[in-house]
N, C-alpha and C. Protein backbone atom coordinates (compact mmCIF):
# COMPACT_ATOMS: atom_id res chain seq x y z
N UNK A 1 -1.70 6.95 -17.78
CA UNK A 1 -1.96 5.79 -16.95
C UNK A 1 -0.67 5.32 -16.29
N UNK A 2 0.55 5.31 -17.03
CA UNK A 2 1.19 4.94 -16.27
C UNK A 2 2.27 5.70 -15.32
N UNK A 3 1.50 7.12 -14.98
CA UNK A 3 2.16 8.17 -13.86
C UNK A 3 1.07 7.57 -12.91
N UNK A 4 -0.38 6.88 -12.78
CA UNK A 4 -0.70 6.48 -12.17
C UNK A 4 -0.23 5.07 -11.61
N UNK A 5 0.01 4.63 -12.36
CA UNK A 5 0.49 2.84 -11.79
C UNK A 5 1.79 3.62 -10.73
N UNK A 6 2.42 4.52 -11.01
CA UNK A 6 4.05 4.74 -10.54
C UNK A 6 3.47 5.11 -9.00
N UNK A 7 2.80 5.91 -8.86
CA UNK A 7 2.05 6.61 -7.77
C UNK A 7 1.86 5.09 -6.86
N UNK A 8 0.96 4.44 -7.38
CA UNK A 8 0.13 3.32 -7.12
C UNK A 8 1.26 2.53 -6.04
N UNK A 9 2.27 1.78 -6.73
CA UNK A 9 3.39 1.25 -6.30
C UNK A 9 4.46 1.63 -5.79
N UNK A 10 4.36 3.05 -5.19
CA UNK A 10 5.12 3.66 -4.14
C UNK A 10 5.86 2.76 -3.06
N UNK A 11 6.67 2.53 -2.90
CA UNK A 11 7.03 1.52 -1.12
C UNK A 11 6.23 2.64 -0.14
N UNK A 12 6.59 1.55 1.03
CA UNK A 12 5.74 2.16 2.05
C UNK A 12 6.93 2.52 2.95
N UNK A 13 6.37 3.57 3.85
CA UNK A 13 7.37 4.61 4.15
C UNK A 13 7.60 3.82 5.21
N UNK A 14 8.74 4.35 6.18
CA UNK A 14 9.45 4.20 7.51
C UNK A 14 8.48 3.90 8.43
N UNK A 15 8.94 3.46 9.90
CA UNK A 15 8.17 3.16 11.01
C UNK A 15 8.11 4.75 11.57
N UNK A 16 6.78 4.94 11.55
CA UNK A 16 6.21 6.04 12.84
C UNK A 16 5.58 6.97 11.46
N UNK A 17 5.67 6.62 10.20
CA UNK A 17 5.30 7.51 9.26
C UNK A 17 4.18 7.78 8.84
N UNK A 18 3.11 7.11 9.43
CA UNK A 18 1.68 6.95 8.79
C UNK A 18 1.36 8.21 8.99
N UNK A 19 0.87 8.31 7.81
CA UNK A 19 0.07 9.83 7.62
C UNK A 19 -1.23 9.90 6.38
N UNK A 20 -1.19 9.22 5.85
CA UNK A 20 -2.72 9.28 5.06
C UNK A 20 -2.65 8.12 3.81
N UNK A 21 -3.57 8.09 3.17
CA UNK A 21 -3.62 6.73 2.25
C UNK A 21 -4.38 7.97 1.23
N UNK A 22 -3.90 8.00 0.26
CA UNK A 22 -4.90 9.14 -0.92
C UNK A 22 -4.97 8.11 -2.39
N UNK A 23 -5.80 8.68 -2.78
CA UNK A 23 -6.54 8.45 -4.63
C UNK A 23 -6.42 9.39 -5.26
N UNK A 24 -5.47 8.81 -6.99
CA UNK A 24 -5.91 9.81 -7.61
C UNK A 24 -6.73 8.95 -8.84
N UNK A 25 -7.07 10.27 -9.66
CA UNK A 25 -8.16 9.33 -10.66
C UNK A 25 -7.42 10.36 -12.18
N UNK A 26 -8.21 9.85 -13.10
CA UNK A 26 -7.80 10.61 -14.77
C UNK A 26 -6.58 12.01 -14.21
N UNK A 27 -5.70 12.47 -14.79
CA UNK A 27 -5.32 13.54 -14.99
C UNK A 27 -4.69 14.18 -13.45
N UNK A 28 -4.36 13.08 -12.46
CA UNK A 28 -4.11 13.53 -11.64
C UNK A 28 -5.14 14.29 -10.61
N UNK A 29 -6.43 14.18 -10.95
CA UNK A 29 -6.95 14.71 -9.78
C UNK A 29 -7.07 13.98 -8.43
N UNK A 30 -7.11 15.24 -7.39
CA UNK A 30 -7.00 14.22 -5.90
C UNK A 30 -8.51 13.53 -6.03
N UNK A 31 -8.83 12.29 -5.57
CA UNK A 31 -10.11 11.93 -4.93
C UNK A 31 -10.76 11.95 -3.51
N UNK A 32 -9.70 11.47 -2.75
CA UNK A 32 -9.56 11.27 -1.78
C UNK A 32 -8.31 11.01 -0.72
N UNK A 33 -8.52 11.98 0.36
CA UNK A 33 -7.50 11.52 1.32
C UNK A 33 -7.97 11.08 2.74
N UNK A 34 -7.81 9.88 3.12
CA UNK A 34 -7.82 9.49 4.11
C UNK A 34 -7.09 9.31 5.11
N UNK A 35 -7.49 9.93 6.43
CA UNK A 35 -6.49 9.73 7.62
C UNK A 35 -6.89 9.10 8.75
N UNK A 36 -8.20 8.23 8.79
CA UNK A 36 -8.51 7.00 9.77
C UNK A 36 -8.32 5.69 8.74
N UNK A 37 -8.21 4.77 9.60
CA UNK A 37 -8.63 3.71 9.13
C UNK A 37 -8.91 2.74 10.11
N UNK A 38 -9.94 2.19 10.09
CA UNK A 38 -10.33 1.06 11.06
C UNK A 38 -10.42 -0.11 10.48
N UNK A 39 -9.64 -0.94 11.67
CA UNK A 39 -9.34 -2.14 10.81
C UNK A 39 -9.40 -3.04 12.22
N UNK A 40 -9.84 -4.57 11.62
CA UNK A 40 -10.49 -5.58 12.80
C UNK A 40 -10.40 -6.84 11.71
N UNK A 41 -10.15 -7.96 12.90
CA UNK A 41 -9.53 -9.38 12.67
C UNK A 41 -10.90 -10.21 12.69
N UNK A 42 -11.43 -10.90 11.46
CA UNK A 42 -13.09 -11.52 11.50
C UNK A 42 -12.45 -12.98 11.54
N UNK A 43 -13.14 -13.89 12.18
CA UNK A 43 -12.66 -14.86 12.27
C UNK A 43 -14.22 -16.08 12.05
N UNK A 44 -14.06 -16.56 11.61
CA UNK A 44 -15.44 -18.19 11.47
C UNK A 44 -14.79 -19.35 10.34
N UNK A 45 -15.41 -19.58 10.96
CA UNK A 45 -14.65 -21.06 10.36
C UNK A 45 -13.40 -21.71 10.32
N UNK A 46 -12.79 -21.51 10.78
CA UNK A 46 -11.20 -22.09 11.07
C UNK A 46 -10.46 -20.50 10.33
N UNK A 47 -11.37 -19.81 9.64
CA UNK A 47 -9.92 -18.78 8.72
C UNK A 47 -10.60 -17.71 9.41
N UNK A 48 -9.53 -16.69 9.15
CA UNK A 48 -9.26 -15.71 9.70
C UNK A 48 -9.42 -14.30 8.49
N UNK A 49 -10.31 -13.62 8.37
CA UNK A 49 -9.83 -12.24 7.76
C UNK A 49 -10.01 -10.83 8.03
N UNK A 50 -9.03 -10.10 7.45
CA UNK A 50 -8.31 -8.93 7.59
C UNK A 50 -9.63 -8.01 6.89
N UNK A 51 -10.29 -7.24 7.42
CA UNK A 51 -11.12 -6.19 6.85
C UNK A 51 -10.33 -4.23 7.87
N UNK A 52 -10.45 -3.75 6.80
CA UNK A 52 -10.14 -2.26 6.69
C UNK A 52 -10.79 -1.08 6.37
N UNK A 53 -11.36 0.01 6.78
CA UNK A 53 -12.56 1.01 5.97
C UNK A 53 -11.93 2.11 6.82
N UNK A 54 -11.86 3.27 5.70
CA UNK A 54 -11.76 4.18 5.52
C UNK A 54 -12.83 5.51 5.09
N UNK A 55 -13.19 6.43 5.09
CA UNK A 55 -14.41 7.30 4.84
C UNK A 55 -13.75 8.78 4.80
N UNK A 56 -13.62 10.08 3.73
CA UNK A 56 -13.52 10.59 3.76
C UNK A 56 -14.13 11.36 2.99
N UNK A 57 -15.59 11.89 3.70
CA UNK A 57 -16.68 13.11 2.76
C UNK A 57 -17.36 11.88 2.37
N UNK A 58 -17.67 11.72 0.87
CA UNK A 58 -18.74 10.61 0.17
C UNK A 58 -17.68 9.74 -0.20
N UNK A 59 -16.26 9.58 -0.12
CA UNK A 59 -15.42 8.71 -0.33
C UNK A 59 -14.96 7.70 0.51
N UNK A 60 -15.08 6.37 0.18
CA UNK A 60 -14.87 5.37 0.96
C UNK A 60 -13.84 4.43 0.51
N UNK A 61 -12.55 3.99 1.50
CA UNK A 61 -12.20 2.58 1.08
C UNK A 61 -12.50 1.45 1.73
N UNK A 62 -12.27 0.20 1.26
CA UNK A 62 -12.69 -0.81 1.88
C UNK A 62 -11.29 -1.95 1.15
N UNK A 63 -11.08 -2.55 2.26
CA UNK A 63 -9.64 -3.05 2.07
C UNK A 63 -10.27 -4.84 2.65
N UNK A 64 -10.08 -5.93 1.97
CA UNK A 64 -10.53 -7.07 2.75
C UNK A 64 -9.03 -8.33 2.10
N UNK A 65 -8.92 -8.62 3.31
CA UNK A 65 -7.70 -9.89 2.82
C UNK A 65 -8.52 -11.11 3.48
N UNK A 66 -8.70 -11.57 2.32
CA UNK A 66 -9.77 -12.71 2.82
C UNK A 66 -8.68 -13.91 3.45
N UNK A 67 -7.77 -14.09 3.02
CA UNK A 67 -6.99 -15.28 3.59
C UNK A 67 -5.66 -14.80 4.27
N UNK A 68 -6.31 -13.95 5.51
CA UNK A 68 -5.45 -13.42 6.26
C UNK A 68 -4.60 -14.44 7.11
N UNK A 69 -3.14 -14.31 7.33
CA UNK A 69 -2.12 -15.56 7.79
C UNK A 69 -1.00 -14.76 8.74
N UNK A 70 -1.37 -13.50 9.04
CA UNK A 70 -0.88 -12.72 9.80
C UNK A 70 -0.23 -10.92 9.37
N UNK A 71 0.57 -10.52 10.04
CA UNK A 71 0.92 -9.13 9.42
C UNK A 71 2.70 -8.82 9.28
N UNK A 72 3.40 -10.05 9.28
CA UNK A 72 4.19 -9.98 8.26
C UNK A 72 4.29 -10.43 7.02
N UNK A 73 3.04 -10.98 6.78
CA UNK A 73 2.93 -11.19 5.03
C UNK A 73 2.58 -10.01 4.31
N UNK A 74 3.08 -9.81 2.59
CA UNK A 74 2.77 -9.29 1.98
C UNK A 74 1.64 -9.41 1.16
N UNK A 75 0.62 -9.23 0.84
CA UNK A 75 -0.85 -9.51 0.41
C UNK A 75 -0.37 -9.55 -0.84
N UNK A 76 -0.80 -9.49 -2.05
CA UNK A 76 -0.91 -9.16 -3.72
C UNK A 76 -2.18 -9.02 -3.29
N UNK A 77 -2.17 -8.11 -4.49
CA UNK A 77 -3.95 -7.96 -4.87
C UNK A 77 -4.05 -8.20 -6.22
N UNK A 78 -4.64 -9.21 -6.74
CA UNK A 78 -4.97 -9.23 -8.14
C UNK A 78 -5.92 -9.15 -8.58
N UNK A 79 -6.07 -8.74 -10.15
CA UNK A 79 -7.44 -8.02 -10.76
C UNK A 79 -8.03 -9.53 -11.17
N UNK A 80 -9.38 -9.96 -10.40
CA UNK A 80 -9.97 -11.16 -10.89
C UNK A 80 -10.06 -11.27 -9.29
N UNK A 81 -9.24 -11.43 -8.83
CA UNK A 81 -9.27 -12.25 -7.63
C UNK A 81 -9.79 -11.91 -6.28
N UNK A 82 -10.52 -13.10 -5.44
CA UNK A 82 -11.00 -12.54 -4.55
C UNK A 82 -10.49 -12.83 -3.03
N UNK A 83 -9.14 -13.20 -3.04
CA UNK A 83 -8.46 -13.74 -1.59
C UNK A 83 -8.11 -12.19 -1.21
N UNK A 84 -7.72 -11.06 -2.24
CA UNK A 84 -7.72 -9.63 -1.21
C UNK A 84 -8.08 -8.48 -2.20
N UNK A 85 -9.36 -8.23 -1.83
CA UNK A 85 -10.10 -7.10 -2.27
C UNK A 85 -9.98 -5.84 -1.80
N UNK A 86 -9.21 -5.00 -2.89
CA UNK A 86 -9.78 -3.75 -2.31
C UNK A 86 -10.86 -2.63 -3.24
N UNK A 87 -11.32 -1.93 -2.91
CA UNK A 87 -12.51 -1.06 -3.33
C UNK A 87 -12.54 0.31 -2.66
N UNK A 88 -13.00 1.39 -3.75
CA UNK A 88 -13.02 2.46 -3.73
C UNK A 88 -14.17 3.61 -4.44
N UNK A 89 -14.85 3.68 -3.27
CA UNK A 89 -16.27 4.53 -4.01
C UNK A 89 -15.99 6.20 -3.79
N UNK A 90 -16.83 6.73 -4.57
CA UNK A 90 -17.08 8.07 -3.82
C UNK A 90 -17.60 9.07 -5.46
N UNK A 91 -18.36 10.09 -4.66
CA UNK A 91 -19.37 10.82 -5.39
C UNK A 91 -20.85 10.42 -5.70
N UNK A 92 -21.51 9.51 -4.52
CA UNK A 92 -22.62 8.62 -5.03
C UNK A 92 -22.52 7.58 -6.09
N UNK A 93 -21.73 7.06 -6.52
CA UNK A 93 -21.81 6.11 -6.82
C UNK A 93 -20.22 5.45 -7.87
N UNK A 94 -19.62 6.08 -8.26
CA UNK A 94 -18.83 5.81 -9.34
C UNK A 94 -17.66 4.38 -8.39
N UNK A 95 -17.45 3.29 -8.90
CA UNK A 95 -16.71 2.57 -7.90
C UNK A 95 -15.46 1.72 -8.63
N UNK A 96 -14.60 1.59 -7.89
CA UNK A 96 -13.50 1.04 -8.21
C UNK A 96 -12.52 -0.50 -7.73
N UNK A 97 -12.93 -0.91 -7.99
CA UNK A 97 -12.67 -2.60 -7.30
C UNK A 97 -11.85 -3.49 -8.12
N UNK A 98 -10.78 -4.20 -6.85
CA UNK A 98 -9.44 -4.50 -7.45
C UNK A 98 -10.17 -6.03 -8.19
N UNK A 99 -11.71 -6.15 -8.47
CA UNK A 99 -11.61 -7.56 -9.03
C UNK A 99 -12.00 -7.24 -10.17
N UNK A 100 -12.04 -5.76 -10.41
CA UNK A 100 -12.56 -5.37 -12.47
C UNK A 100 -10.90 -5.35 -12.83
N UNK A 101 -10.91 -6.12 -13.84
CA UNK A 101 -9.74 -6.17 -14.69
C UNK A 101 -9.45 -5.16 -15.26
N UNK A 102 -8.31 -4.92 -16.08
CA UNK A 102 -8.21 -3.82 -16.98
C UNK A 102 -8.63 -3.85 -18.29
N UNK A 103 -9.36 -3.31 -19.30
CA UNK A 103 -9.52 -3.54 -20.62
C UNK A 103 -8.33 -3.90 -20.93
N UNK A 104 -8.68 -4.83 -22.48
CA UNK A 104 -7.60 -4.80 -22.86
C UNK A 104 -6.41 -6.20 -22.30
N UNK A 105 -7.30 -6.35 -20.96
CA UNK A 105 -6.03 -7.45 -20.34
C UNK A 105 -4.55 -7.17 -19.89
N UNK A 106 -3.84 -8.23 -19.72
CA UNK A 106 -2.22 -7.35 -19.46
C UNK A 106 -1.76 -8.12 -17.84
N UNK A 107 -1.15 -7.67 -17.43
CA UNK A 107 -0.63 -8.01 -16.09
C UNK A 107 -1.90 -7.92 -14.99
N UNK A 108 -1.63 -9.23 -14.21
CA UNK A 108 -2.86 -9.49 -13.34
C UNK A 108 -2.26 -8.65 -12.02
N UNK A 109 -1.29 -8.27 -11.87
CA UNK A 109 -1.31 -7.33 -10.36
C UNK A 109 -1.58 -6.22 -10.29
N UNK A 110 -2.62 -5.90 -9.40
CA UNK A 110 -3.19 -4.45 -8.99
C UNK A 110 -2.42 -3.64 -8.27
N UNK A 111 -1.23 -4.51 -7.20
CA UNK A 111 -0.86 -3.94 -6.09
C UNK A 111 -0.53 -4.73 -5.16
N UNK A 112 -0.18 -4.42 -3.63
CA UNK A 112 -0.18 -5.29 -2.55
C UNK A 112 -0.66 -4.14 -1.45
N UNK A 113 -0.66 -4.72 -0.47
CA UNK A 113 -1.33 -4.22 1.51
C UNK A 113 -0.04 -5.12 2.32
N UNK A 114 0.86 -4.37 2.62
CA UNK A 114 1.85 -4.59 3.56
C UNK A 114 1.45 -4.30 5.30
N UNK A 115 2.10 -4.32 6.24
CA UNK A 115 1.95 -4.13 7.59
C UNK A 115 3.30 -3.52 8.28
N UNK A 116 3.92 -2.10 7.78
CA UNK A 116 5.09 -1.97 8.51
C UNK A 116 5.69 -2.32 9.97
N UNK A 117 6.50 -2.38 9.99
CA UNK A 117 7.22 -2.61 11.09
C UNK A 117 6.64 -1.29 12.27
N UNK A 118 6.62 -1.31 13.39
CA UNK A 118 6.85 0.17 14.47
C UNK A 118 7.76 0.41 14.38
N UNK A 119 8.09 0.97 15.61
CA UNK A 119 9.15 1.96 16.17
C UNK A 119 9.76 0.98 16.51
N UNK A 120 9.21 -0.32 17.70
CA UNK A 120 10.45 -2.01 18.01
C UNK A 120 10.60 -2.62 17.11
N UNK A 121 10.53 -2.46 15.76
CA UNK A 121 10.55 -3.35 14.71
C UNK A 121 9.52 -4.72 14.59
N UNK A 122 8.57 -3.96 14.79
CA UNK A 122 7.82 -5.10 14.71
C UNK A 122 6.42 -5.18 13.84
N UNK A 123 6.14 -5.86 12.74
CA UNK A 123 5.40 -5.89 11.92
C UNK A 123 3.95 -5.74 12.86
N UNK A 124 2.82 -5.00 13.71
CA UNK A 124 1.64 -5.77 14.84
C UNK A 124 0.55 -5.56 13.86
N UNK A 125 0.64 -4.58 13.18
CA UNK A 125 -1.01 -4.46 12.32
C UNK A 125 -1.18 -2.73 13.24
N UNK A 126 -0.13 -2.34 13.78
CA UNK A 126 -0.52 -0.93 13.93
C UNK A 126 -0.49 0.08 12.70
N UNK A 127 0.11 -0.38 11.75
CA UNK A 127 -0.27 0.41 10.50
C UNK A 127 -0.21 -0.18 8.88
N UNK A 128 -0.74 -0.07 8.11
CA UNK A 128 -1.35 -0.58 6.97
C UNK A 128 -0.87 0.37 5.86
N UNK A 129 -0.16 -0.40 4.69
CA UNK A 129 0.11 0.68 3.89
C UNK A 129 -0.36 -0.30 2.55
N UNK A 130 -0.60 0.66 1.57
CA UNK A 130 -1.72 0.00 0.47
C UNK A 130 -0.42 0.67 -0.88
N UNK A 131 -0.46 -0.21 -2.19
CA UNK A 131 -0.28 0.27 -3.49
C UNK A 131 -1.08 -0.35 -4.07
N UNK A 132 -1.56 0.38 -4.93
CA UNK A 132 -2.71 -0.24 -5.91
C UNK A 132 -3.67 0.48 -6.80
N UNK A 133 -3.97 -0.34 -8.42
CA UNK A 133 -4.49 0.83 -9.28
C UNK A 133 -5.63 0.05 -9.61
N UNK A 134 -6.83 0.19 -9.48
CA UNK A 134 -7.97 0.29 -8.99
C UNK A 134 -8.62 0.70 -10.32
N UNK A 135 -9.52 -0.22 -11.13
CA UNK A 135 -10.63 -0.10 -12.31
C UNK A 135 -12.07 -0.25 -12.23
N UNK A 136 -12.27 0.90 -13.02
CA UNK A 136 -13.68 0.89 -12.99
C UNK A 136 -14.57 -0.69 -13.82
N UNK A 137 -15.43 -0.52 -13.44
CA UNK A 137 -16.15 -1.94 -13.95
C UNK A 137 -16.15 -2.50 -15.68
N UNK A 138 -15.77 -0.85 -16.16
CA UNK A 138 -15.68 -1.04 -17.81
C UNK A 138 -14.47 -1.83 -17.96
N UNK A 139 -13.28 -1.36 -17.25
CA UNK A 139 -11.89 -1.63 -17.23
C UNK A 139 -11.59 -0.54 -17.83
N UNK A 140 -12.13 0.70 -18.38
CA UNK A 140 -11.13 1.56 -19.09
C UNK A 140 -10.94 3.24 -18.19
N UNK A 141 -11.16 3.27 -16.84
CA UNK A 141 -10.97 4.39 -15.97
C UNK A 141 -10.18 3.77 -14.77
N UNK A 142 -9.18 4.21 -14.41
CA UNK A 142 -8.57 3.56 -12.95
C UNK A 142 -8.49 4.86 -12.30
N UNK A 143 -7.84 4.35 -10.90
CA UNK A 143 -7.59 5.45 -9.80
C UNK A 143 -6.36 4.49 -9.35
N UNK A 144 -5.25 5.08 -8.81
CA UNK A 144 -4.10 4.63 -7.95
C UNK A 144 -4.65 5.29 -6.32
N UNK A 145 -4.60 4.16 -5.84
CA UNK A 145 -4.44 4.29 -4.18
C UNK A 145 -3.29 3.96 -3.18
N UNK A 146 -2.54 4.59 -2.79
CA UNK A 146 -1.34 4.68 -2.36
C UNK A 146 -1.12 5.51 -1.20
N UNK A 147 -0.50 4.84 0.15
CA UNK A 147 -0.04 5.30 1.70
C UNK A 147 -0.14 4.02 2.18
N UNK A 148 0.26 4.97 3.51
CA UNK A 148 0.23 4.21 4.92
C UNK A 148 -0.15 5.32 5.96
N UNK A 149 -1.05 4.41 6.43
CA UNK A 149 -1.58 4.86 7.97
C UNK A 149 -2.21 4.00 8.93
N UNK A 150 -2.22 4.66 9.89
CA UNK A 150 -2.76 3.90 11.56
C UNK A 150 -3.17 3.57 11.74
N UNK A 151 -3.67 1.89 11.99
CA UNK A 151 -4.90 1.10 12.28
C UNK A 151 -5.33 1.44 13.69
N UNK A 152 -6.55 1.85 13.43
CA UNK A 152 -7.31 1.91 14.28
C UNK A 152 -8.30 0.35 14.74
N UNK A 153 -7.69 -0.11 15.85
CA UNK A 153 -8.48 -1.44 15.89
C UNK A 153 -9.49 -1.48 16.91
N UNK A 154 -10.28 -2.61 16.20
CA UNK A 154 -11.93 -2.48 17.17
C UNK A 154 -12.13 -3.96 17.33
């Protein structure tokens, strides 16, 4: 578990580097690699949030910062909490969501969702980079999800 947390909490690479966001699960296997991501600014009610989805084969992520305040902030994601959710399905059904805790208890951070800088140095939301270790609903199976890549905006 904890060659997964290490994975998980990778920094996020240089400007112009986006190249995929991947999962691994038990024992190092790959789950998933993703190289779209579409991502769009929802707005009602005076707040603003950050939603993200990804799809690769039967594998899906879904990235939501509910109390989005722009894209030089750094998100946390914590296990319980629902200001930034992320989630991770795939194989028909098995799922992974940053609000199942870990058995056992322990440290409430899952991770964070940063917004690198470009090429002008500038944080815009052209790319999204994720760390984060991701439990199953028991709390006793995780997956680390870890990259950066290219928002695709709609």
């Amino acid at each position: 578990m904890a060659l997964l947390a290490a994975i998980a909490m990778a920094g996020p690479q240089g400007a112009g580097a986006a190249g995929s966001i991947d999962v691994y699960g038990v024992g190092m296997s790959h789950l998933g690699s993703f190289s779209k991501l579409s991502c769009k600014i929802v707005s009602g009610k005076g707040k603003k949030r950050f939603v993200a989805k990804a799809k690769d084969g039967d594998a899906t992520l879904d990235i939501s910062l509910n109390k989005f305040s722009g894209y030089k902030q750094k998100y946390n994601i914590r296990y319980g909490d629902f200001g930034s959710v992320v989630g991770f399905r795939y194989g028909g059904g098995a799922s992974y969501l940053s609000v199942f805790e870990p058995d056992g208890g322990g440290s409430k951070d899952a991770g964070y969702v940063t917004f690198p800088k470009n090429k002008k140095g500038k944080a815009d939301g052209s790319q999204l980079h994720i760390s984060a270790l991701l439990y199953s609903s028991e709390g006793t199976f995780a997956v680390a999800v870890g990259g950066t890549l290219s928002c695709s905006k709609k």
